[in-house]
Protein backbone atom coordinates (compact mmCIF):
# COMPACT_ATOMS: atom_id res chain seq x y z
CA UNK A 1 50.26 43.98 114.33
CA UNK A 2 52.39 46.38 112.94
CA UNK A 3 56.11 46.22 113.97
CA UNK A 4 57.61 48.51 116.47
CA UNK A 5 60.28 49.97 114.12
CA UNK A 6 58.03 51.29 111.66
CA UNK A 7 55.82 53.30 114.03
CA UNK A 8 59.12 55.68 114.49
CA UNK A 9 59.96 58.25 112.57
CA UNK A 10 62.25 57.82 109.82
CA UNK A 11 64.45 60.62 110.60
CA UNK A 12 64.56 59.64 114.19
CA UNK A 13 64.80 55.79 113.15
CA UNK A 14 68.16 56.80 110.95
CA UNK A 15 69.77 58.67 114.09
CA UNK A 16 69.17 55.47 116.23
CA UNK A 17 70.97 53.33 113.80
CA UNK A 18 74.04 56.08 113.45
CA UNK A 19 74.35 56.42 117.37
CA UNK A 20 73.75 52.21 117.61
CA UNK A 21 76.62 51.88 115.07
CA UNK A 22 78.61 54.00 116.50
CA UNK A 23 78.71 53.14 120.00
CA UNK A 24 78.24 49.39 119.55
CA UNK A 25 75.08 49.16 121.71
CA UNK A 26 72.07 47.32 120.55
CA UNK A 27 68.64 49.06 120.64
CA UNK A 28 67.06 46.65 123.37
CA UNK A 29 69.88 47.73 125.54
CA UNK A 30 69.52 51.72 124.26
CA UNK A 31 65.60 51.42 124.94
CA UNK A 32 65.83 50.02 128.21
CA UNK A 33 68.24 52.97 129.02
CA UNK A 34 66.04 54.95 127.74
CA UNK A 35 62.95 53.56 129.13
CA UNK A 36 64.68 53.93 132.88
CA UNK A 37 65.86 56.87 132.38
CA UNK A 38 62.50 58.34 131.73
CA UNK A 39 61.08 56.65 134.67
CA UNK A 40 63.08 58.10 137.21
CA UNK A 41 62.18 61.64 136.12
């Protein structure tokens, strides 16, 4: 199975890692955010 990582952009990939660096939050923590906040749209 092909990782999760790779089946995102690039582009969008390399904006994850600037906001995760600079904001100290890991991705699980940013997807789950993420995930919930979509959810309760």
């Amino acid at each position: 199975m092909e990782p999760f990582s790779s089946k995102i952009e690039i582009e969008l990939r390399d904006e994850l890692d600037a906001y995760i660096e600079a904001t100290g939050i890991t991705i699980t923590d940013f997807l789950d955010e993420a995930i919930r906040a979509r959810l309760t749209k």
